[in-house]
N, C-alpha and C. Protein backbone atom coordinates (compact mmCIF):
# COMPACT_ATOMS: atom_id res chain seq x y z
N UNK A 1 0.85 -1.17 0.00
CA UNK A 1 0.00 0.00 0.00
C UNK A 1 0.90 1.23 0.00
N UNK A 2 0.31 2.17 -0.79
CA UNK A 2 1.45 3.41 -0.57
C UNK A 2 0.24 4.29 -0.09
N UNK A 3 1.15 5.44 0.55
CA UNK A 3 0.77 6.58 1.86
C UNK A 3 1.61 7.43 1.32
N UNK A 4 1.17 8.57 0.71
CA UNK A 4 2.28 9.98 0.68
C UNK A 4 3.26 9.02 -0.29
N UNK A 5 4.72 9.31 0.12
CA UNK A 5 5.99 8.95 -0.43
C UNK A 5 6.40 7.88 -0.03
N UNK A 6 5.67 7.06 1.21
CA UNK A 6 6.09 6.07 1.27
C UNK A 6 4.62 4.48 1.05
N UNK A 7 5.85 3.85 0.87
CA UNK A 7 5.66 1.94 0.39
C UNK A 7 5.00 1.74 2.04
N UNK A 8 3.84 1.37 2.94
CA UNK A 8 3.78 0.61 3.85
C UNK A 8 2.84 -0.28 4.16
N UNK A 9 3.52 -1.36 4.81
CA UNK A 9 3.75 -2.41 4.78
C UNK A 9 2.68 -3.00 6.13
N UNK A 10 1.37 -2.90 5.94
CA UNK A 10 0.46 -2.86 7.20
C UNK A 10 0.08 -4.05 7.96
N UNK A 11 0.13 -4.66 9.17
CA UNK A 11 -0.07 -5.39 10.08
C UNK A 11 -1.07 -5.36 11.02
N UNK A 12 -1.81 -5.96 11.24
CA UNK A 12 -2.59 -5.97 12.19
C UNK A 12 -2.28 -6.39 13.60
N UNK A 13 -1.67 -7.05 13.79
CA UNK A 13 -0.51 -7.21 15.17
C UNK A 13 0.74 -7.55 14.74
N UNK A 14 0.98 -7.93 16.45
CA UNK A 14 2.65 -7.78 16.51
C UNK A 14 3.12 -8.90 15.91
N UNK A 15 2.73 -10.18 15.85
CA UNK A 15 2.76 -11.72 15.06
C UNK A 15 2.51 -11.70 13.30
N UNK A 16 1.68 -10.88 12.97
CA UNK A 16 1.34 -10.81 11.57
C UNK A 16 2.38 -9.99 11.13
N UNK A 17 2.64 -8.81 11.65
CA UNK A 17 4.29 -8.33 10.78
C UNK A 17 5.37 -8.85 10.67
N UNK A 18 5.24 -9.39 12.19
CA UNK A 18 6.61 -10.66 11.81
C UNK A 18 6.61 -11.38 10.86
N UNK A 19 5.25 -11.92 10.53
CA UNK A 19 5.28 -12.66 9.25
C UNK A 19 5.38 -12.16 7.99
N UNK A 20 4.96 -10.94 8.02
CA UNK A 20 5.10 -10.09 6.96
C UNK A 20 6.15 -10.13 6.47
N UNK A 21 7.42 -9.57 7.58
CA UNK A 21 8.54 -9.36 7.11
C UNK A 21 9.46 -10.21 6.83
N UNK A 22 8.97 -11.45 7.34
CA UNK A 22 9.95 -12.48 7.38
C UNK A 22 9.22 -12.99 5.45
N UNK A 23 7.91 -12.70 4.63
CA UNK A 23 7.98 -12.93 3.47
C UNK A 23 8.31 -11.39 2.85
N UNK A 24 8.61 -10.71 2.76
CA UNK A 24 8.81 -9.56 2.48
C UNK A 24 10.57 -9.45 2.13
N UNK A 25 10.88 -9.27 0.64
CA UNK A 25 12.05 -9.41 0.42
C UNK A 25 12.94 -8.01 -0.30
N UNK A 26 11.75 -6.95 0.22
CA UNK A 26 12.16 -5.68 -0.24
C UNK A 26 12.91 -5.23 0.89
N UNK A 27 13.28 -3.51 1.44
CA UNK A 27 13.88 -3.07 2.72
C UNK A 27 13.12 -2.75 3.33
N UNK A 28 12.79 -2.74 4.49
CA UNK A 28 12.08 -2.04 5.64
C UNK A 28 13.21 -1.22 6.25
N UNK A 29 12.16 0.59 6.32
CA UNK A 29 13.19 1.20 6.89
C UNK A 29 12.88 1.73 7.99
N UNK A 30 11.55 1.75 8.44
CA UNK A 30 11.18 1.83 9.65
C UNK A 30 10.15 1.54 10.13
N UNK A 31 10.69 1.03 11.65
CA UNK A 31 9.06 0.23 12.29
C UNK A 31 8.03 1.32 12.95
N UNK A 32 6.97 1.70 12.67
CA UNK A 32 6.20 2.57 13.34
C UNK A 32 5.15 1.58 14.41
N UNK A 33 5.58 1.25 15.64
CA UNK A 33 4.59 0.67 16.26
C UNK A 33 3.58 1.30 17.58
N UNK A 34 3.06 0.76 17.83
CA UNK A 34 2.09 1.45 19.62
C UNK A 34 3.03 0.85 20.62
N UNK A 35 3.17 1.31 21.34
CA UNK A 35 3.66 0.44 22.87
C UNK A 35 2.91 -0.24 23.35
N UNK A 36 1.10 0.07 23.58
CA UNK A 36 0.43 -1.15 24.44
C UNK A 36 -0.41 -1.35 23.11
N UNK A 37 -0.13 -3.19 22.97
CA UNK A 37 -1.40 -3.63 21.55
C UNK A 37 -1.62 -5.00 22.61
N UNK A 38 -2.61 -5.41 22.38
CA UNK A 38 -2.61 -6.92 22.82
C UNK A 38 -1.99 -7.71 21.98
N UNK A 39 -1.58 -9.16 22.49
CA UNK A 39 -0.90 -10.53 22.31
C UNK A 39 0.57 -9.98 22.19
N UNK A 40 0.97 -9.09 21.79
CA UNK A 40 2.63 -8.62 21.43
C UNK A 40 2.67 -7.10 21.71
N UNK A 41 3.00 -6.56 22.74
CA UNK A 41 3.13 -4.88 22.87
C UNK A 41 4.45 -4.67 22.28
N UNK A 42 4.73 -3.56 21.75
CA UNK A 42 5.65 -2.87 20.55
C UNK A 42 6.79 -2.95 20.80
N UNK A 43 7.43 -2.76 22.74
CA UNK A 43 8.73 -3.42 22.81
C UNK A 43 9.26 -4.43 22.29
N UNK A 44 8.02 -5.90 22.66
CA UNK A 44 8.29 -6.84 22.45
C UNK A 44 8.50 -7.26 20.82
N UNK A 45 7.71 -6.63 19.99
CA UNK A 45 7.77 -6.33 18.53
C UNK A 45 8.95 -5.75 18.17
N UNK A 46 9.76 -4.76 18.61
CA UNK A 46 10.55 -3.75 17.85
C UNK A 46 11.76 -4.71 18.34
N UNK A 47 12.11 -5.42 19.76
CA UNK A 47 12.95 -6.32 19.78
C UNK A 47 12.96 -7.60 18.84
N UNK A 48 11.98 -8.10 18.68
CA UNK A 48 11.85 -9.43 17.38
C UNK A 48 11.84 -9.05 16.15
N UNK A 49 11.70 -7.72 15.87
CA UNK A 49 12.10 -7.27 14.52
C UNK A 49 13.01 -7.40 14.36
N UNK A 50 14.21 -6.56 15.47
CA UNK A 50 15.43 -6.45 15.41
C UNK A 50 16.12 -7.51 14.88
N UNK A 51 16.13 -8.59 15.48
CA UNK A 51 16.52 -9.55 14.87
C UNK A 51 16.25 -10.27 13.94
N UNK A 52 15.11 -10.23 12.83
CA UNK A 52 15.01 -9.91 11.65
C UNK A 52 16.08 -8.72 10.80
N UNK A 53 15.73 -7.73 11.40
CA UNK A 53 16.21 -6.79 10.47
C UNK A 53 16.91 -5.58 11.70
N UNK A 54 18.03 -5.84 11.56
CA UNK A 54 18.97 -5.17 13.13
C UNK A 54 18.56 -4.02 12.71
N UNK A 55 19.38 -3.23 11.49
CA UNK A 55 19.67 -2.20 11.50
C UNK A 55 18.11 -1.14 11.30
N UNK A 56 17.32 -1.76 11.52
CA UNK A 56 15.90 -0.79 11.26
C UNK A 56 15.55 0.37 12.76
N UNK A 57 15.24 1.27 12.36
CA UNK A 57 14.95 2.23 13.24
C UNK A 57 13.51 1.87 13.88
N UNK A 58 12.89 2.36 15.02
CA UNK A 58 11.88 1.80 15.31
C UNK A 58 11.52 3.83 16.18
N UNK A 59 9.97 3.90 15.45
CA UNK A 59 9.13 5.26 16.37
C UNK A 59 8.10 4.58 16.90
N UNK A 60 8.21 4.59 17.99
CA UNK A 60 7.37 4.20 18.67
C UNK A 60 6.18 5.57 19.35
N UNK A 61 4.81 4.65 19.58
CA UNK A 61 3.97 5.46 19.30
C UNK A 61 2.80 5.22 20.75
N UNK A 62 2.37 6.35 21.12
CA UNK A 62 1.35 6.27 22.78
C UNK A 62 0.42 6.90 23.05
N UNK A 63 -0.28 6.04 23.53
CA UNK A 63 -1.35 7.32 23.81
C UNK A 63 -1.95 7.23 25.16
N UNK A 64 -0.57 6.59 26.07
CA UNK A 64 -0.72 6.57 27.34
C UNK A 64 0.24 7.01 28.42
N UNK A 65 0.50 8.31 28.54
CA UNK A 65 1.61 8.86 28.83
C UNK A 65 2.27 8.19 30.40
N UNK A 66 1.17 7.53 30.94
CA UNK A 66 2.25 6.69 32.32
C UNK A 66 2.58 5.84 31.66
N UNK A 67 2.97 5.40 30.73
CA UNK A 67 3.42 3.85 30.19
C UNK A 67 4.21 4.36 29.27
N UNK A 68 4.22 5.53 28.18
CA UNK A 68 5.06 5.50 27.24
C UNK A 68 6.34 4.94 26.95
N UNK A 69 7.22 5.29 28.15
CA UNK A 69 8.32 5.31 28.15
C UNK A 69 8.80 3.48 28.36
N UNK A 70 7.93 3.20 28.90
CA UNK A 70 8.33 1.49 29.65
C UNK A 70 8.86 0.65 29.01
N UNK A 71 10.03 0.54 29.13
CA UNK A 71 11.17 -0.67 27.93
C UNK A 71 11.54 -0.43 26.65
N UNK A 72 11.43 1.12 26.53
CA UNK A 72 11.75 1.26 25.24
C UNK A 72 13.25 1.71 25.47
N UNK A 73 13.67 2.08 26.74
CA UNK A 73 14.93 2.89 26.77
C UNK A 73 15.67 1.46 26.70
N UNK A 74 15.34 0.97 26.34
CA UNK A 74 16.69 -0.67 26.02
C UNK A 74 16.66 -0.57 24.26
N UNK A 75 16.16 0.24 23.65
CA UNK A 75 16.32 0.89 22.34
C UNK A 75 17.73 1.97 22.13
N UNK A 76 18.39 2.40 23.37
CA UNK A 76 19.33 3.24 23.12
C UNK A 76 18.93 4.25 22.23
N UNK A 77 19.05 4.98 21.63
CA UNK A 77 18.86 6.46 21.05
C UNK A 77 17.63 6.04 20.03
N UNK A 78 17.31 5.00 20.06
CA UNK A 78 16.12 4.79 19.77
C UNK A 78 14.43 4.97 20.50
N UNK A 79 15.38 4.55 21.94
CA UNK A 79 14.18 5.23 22.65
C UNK A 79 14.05 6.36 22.74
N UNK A 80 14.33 7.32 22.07
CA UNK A 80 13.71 8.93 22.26
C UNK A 80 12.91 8.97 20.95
N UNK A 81 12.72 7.96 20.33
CA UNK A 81 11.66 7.80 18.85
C UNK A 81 10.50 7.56 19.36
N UNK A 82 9.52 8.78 19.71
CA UNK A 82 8.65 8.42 20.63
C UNK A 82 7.50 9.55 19.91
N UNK A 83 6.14 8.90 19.67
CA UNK A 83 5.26 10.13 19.27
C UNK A 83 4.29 10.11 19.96
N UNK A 84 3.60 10.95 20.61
CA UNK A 84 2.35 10.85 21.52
C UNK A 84 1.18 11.15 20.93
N UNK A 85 -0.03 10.25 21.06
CA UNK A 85 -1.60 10.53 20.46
C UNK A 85 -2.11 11.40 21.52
N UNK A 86 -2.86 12.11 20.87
CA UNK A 86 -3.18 11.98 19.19
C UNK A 86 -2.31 12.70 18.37
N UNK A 87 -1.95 12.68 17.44
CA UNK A 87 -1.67 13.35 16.16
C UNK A 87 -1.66 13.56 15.16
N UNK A 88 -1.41 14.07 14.30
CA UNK A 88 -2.22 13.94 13.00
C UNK A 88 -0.98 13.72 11.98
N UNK A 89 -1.96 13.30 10.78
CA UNK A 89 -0.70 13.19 9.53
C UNK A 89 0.62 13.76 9.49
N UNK A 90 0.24 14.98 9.30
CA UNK A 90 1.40 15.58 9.08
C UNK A 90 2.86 15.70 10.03
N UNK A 91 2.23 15.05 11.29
CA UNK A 91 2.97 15.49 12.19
C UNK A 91 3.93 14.06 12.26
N UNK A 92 2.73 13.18 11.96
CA UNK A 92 3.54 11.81 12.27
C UNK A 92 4.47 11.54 11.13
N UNK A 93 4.10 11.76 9.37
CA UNK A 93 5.07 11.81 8.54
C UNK A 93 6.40 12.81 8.96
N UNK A 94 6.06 14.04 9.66
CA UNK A 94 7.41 14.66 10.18
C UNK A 94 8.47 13.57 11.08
N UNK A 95 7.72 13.18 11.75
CA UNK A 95 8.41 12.39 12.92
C UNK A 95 8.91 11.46 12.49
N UNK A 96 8.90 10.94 10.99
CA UNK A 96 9.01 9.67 10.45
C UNK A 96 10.51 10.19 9.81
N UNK A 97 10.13 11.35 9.04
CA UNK A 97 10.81 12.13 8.06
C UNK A 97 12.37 12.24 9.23
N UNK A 98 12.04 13.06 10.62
CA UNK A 98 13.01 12.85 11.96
C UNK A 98 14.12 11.99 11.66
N UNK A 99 13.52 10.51 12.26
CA UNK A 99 13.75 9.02 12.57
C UNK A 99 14.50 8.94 11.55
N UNK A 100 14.33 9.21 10.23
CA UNK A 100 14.97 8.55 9.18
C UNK A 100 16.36 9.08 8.37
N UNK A 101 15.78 10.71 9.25
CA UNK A 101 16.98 11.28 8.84
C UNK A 101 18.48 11.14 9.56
N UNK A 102 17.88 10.65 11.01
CA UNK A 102 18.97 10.00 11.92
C UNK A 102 19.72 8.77 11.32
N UNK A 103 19.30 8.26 10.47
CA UNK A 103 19.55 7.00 10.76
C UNK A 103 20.90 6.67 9.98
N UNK A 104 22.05 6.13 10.45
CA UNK A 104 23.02 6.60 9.76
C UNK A 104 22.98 5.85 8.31
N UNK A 105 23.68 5.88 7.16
CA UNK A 105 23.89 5.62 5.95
C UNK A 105 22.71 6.10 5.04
């Protein structure tokens, strides 16, 4: 599916992207997930990605500000990839636009 300028690659949980990506033989360049989803919350996702695909950046996304932060700081400078709901398009393609511009190479 394309969005704006980018290719993405949509999941309905944290188990179905894994599968996604594991048939998916193009690049993924970044994971946009929630922190609290049921069966797999987004830590637990953005860590099992990782090891799929190390070098991917991960923005993580909340809309529960006592929880935001919880296990993402084991992301290293990844955990400050953080967007809070609500927000809107534009803001979240900025934040994406952010993330990606960090990302080295």
């Amino acid at each position: 599916m394309r969005r704006g300028r980018y290719h993405v690659l949509e999941a309905a949980s944290g188990p179905e992207a894994l599968a996604l990506w594991d048939d998916h033989d193009g690049p993924v360049h970044l994971l946009l997930t929630d922190v609290v989803m049921p069966t797999m919350n987004g830590v637990d996702l953005a860590a099992a990605a990782g090891s799929i695909r190390a070098e991917m950046p991960v923005l993580f996304m909340s809309g529960h500000p006592e929880r935001a932060g919880v296990g993402i700081d084991r992301f290293g400078s990844q955990g400050a990839n953080l967007i809070m709901k609500p927000f809107t398009p534009d803001a979240v393609v900025a934040r994406i636009n952010d993330v990606l511009a960090q990302k080295p190479g």
